[in-house]
Protein backbone atom coordinates (compact mmCIF):
# COMPACT_ATOMS: atom_id res chain seq x y z
CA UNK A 1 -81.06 118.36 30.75
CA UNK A 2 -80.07 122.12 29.86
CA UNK A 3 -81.53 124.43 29.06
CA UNK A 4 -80.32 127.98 27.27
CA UNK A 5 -82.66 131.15 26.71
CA UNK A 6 -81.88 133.86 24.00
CA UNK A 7 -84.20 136.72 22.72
CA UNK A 8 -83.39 138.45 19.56
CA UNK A 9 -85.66 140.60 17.56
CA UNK A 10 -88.57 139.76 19.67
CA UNK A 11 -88.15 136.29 19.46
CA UNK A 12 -87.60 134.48 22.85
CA UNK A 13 -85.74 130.79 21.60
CA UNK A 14 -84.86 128.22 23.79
CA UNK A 15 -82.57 125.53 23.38
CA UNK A 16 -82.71 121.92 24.99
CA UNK A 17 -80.05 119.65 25.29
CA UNK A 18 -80.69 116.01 26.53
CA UNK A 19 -83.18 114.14 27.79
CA UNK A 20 -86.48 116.10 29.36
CA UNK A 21 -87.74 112.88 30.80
CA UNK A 22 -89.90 113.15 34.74
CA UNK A 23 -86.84 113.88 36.22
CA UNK A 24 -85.62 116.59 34.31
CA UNK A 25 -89.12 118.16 34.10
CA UNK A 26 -89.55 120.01 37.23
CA UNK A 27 -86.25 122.51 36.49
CA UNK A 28 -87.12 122.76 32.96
CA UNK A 29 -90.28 124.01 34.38
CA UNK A 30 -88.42 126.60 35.94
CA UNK A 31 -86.43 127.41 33.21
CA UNK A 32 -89.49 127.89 30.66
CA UNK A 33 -91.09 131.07 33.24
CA UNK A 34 -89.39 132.74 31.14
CA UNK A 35 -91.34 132.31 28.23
CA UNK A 36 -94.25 133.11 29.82
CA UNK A 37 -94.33 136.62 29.52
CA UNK A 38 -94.59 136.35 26.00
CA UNK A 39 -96.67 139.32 25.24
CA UNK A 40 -95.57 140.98 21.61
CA UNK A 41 -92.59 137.98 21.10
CA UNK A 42 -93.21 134.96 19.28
CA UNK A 43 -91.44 131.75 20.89
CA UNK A 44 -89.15 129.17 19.64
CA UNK A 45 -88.20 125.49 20.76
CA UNK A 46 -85.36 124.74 19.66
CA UNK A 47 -84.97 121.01 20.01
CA UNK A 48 -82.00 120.14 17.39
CA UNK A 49 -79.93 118.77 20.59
CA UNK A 50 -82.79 117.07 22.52
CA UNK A 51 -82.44 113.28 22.87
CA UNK A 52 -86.22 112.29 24.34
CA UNK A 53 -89.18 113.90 25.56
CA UNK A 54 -91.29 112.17 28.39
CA UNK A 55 -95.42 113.22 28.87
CA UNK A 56 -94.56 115.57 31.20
CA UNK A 57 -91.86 117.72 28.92
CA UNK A 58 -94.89 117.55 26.45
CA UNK A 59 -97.43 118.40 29.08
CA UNK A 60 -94.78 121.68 29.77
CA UNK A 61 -94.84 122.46 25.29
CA UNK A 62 -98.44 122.35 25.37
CA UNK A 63 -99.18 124.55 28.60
CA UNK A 64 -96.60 126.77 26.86
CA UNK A 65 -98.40 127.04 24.04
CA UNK A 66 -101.58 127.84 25.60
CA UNK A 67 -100.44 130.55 27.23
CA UNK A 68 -98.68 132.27 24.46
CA UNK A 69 -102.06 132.04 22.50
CA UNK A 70 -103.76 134.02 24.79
CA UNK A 71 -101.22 136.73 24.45
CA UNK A 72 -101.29 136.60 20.95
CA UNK A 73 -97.68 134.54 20.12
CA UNK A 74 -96.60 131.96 18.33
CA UNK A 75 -94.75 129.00 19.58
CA UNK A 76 -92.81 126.99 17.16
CA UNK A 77 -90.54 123.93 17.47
CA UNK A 78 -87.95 123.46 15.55
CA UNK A 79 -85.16 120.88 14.68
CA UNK A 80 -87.20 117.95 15.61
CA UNK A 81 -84.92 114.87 15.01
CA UNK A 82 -86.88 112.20 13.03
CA UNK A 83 -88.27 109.91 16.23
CA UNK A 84 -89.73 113.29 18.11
CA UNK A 85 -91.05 113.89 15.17
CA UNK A 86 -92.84 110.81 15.17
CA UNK A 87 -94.22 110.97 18.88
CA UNK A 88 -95.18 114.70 17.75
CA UNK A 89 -97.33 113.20 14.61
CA UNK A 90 -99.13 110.25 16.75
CA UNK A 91 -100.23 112.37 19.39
CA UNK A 92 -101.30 115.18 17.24
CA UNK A 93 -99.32 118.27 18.14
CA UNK A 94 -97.86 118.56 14.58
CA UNK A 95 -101.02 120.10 14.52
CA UNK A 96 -101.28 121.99 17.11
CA UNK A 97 -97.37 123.86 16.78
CA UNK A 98 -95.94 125.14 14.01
CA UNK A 99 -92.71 122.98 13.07
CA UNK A 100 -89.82 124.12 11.04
């Protein structure tokens, strides 16, 4: 799993590449402190090159998210292939995150 962090005009996008599965969770963690201090950026999830996501990687989206709406940003995820799109649909959080 990798992970690569870019901000540009106040928006913080990261990038995942592979699989965030249980294993991979616990750096990708890490990684996503990052977005955390949010305040006055809006947040992307860029997940064009991201194979599978596990419960925990969404357990780390949704905590994510949660924290950047109590700072007032946005956290969107993008480039969903058409399976994670699926998973995203049956457990709801097409409703929860904006998708592009």
């Amino acid at each position: 799993m990798k992970t690569t962090l870019k901000e540009e005009n106040n928006i913080l996008t990261m990038s995942f590449e592979g699989r965030l599965d249980t294993a991979a969770s616990s750096q990708t963690e890490k990684d996503m402190q990052a977005l955390y201090d949010c305040e006055g950026k809006n947040i992307v999830l860029d997940c064009q090159m991201l194979e599978y996501i596990s419960s925990s990687g969404l357990r780390l989206f949704l905590g994510l998210l949660k924290n950047a709406k109590t700072k007032g940003s946005t956290v969107t995820v993008a480039y969903l292939s058409d399976d994670l799109r699926r998973v995203f649909d049956e457990i709801g959080f097409t409703q929860l995150f904006n998708i592009k």
